[in-house]
Protein backbone atom coordinates (compact mmCIF):
# COMPACT_ATOMS: atom_id res chain seq x y z
CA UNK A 1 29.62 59.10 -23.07
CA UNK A 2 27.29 56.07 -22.96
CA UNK A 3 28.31 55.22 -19.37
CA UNK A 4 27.31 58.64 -18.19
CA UNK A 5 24.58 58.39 -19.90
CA UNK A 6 23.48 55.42 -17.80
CA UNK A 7 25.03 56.60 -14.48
CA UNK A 8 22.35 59.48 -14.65
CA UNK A 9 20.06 57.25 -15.70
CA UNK A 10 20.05 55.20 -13.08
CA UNK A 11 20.41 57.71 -10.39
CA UNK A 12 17.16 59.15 -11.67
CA UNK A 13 15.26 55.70 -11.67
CA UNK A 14 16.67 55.15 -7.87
CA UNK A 15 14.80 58.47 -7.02
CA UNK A 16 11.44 57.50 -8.92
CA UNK A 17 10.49 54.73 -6.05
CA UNK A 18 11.82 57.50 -3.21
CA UNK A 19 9.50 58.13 0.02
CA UNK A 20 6.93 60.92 0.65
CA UNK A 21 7.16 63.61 3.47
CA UNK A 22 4.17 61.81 5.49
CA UNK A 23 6.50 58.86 6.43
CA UNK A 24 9.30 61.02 7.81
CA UNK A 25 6.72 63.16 9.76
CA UNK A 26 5.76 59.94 10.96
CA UNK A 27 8.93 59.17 12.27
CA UNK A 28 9.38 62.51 13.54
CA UNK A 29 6.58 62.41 15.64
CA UNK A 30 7.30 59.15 17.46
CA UNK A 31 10.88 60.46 17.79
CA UNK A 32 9.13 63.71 19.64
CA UNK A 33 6.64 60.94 21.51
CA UNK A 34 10.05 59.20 22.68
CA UNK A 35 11.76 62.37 23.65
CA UNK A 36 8.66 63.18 25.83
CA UNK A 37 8.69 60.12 27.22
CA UNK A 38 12.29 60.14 28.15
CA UNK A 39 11.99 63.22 29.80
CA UNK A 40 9.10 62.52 31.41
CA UNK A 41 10.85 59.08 33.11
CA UNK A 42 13.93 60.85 33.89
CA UNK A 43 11.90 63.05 36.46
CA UNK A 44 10.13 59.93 37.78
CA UNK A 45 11.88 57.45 40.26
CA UNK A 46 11.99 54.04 39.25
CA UNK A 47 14.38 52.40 41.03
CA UNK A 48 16.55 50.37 39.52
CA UNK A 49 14.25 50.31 36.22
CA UNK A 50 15.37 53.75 35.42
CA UNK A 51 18.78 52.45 33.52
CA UNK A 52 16.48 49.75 31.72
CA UNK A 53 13.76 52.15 30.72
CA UNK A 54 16.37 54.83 29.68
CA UNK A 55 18.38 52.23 27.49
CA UNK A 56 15.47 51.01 25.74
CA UNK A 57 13.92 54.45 24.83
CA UNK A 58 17.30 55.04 23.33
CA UNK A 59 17.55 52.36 21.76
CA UNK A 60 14.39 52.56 19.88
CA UNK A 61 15.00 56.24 19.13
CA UNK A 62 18.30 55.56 17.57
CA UNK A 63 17.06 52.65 15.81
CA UNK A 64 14.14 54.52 14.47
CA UNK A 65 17.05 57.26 13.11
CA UNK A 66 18.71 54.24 11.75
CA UNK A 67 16.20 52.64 9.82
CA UNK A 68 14.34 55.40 7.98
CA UNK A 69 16.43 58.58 8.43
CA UNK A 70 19.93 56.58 7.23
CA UNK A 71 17.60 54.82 4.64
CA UNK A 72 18.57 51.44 5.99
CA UNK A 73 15.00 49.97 5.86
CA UNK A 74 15.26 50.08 2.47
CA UNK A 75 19.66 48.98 2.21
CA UNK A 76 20.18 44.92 2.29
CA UNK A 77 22.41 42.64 2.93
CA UNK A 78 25.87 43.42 4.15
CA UNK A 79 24.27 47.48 5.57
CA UNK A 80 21.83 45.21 7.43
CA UNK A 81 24.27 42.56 9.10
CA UNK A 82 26.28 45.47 9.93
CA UNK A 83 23.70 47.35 11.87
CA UNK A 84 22.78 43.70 13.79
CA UNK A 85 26.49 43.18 14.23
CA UNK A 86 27.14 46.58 16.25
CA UNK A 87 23.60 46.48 18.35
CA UNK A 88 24.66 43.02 19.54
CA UNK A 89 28.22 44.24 20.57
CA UNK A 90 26.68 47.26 21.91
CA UNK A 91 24.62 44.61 23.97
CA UNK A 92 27.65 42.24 25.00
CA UNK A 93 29.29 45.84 26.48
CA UNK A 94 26.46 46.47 28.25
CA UNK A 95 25.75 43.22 29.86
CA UNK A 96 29.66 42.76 30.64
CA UNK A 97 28.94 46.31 32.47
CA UNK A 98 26.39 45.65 34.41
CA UNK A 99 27.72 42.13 35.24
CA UNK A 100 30.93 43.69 36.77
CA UNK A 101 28.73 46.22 38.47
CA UNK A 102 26.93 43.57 40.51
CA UNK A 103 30.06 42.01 41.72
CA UNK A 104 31.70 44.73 43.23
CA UNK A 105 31.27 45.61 46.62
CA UNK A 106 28.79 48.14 46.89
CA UNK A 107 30.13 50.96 48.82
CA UNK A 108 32.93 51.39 45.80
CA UNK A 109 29.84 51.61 43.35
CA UNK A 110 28.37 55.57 43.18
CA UNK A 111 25.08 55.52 44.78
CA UNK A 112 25.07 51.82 45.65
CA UNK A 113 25.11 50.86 41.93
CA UNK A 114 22.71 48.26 40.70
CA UNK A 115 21.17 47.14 44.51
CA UNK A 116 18.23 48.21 45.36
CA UNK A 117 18.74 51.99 47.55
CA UNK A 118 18.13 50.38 51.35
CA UNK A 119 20.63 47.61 50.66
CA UNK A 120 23.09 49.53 49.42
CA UNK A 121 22.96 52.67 52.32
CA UNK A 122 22.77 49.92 54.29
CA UNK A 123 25.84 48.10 53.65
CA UNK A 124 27.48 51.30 53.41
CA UNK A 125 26.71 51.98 57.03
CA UNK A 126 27.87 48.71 57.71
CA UNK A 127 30.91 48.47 56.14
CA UNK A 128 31.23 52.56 57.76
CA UNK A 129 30.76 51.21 61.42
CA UNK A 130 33.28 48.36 61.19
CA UNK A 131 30.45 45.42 60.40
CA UNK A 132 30.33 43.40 57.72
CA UNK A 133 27.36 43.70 55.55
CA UNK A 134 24.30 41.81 55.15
C-alpha cells in the first residue's frame, strides 16, 4: 500500500513543474511559419538548393516536434544521445546518397540529378548523339 502510495505521489509532483499552453502555441506557430515556408519554396525554383532548403526545413520541423511535443527538451541522458545518434545516421545516409548521386553518369540520374540543369541536358544530348560529354 505504501508503494502506491508513493507511485501516485510522484506522478503528481512530475505534473506540478509541467508546461503552459503558451509554449506549445509557440511551437505551433513556427511549425505553421515552417509549413508556409516549405510550401512557399517548393513553388519557387532554386536550382539545385531546392533539396538543401527542403531537408533543412524538415529537419527543423521534425526536430521542433521532437524536442517539445515528445517532451525531449526536458528527457536526459540516454533519450538525448539517442535522438543525436539517429540525426547523425540520418546524416551519414544522406551524404552516402548524394555522394553516389554525383558519381553516376548523368543521363541514368532522373532529371540530371545533382548537376546543375544545362550540364546535365547537355550531356544527355551528348551522350544521345553518339559524343561523349563535356
Amino acid at each position: 500500500m505504501a508503494v502506491a502510495e508513493t507511485t501516485t505521489h510522484h506522478k503528481e509532483g512530475a505534473h506540478e513543474g509541467g508546461h503552459g499552453i503558451g509554449r506549445y502555441a509557440l511551437i505551433w506557430a513556427l511549425l505553421l511559419v515552417f509549413t508556409i515556408l516549405t510550401i512557399v519554396t517548393g513553388r519557387m525554383d532554386l536550382g539545385v538548393a531546392n533539396i538543401f532548403i527542403a531537408l533543412a526545413i524538415a529537419t527543423t520541423k521534425a526536430t521542433l516536434v521532437v524536442l517539445f511535443f515528445m517532451h525531449l527538451w526536458d528527457m536526459g541522458g540516454v533519450n538525448r544521445l539517442v535522438f543525436v545518434v539517429s540525426v547523425l545516421f540520418a546524416v551519414v545516409l544522406i551524404i552516402g546518397v548524394f555522394g553516389d548521386l554525383t558519381t553516376r553518369l548523368p543521363i541514368s540520374l532522373p532529371n540530371g540529378g545533382p548537376l546543375p540543369p544545362h550540364s546535365a541536358a547537355g550531356a544527355a544530348e551528348a551522350i544521345k548523339h553518339g559524343m561523349p560529354p563535356h
